[in-house]
Protein backbone atom coordinates (compact mmCIF):
# COMPACT_ATOMS: atom_id res chain seq x y z
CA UNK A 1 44.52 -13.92 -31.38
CA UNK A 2 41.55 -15.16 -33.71
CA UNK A 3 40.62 -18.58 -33.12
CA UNK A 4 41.08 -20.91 -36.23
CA UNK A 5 37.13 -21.81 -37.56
CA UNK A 6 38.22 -25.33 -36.89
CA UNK A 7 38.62 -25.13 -33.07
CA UNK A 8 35.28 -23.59 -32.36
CA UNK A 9 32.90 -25.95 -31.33
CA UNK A 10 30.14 -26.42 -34.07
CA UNK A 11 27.00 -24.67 -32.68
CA UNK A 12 23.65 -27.26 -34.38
CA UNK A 13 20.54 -25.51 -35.18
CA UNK A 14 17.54 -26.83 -32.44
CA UNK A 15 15.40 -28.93 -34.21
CA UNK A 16 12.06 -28.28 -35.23
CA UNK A 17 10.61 -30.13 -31.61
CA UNK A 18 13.34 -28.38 -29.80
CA UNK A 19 12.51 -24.73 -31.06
CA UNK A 20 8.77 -25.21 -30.63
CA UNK A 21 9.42 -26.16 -26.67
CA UNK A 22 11.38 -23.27 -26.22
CA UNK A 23 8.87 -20.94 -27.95
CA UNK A 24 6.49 -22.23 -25.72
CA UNK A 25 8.70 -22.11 -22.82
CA UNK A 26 9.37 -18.59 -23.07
CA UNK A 27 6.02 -17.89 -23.66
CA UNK A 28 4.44 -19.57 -20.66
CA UNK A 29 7.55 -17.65 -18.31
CA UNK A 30 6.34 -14.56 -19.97
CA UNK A 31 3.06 -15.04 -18.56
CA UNK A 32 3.89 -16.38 -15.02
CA UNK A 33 6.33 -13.41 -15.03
CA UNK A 34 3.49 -10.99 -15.93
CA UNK A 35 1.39 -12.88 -13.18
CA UNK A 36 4.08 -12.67 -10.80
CA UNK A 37 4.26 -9.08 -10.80
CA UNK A 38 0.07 -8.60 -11.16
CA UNK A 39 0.44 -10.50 -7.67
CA UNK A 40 2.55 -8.17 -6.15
CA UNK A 41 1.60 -4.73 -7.14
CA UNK A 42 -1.72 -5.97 -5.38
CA UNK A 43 -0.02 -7.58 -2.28
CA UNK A 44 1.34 -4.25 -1.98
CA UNK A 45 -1.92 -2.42 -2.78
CA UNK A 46 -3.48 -4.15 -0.30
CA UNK A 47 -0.94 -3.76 2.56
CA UNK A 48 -0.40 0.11 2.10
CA UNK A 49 -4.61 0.20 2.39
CA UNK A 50 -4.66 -1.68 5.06
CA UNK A 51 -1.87 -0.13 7.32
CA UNK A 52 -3.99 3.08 6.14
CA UNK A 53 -7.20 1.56 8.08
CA UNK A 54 -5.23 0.11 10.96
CA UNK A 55 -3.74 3.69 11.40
CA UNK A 56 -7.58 6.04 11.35
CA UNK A 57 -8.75 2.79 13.76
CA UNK A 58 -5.99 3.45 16.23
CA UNK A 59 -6.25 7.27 15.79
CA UNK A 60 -10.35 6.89 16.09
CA UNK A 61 -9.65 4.60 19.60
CA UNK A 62 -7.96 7.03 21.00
CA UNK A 63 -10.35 10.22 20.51
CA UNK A 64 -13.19 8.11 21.42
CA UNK A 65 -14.03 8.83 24.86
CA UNK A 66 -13.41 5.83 27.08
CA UNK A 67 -16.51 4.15 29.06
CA UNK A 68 -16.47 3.65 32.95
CA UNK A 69 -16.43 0.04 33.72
CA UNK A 70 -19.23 -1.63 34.69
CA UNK A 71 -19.58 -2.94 38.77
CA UNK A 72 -20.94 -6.18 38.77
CA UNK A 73 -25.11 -6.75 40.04
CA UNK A 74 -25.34 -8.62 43.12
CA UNK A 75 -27.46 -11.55 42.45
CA UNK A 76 -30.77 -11.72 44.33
CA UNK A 77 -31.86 -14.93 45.93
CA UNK A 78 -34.95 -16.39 44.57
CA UNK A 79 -38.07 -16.60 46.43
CA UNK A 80 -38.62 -19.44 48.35
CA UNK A 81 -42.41 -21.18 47.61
């Protein structure tokens, strides 16, 4: 069924201040979108290097050879003048 032209609602044309803001609207979302996903590549950059350190630390703990504990000095009393 094709809807008679004078049903449909008339669609206006933006005006001139209307088109400008949402030029610059979709300009400024595609930057904080590019942004957005600059951020997060590097947040996940960042982790994968870091669970990489965390994981030769551990692995270099454990092959280190492990010190004996130290015993305590007895103090000495001082010298009396």
């Amino acid at each position: 069924m094709k809807l008679n032209p004078e049903s449909e609602p008339i669609k206006k044309a933006p005006s001139r201040m209307e088109a400008k803001n949402e030029q610059t609207t979709k300009a400024a979302r595609l930057i904080i979108d590019g942004e957005l996903s600059k951020r997060v590549a590097k947040t996940e950059r960042l982790r994968a290097m870091r669970l990489a350190q965390e994981a030769v630390d551990a692995a270099a703990a454990e092959a280190a050879p492990k010190k004996p504990a130290k015993t305590p000095r007895k103090k000495v009393a001082a010298a009396k003048a």
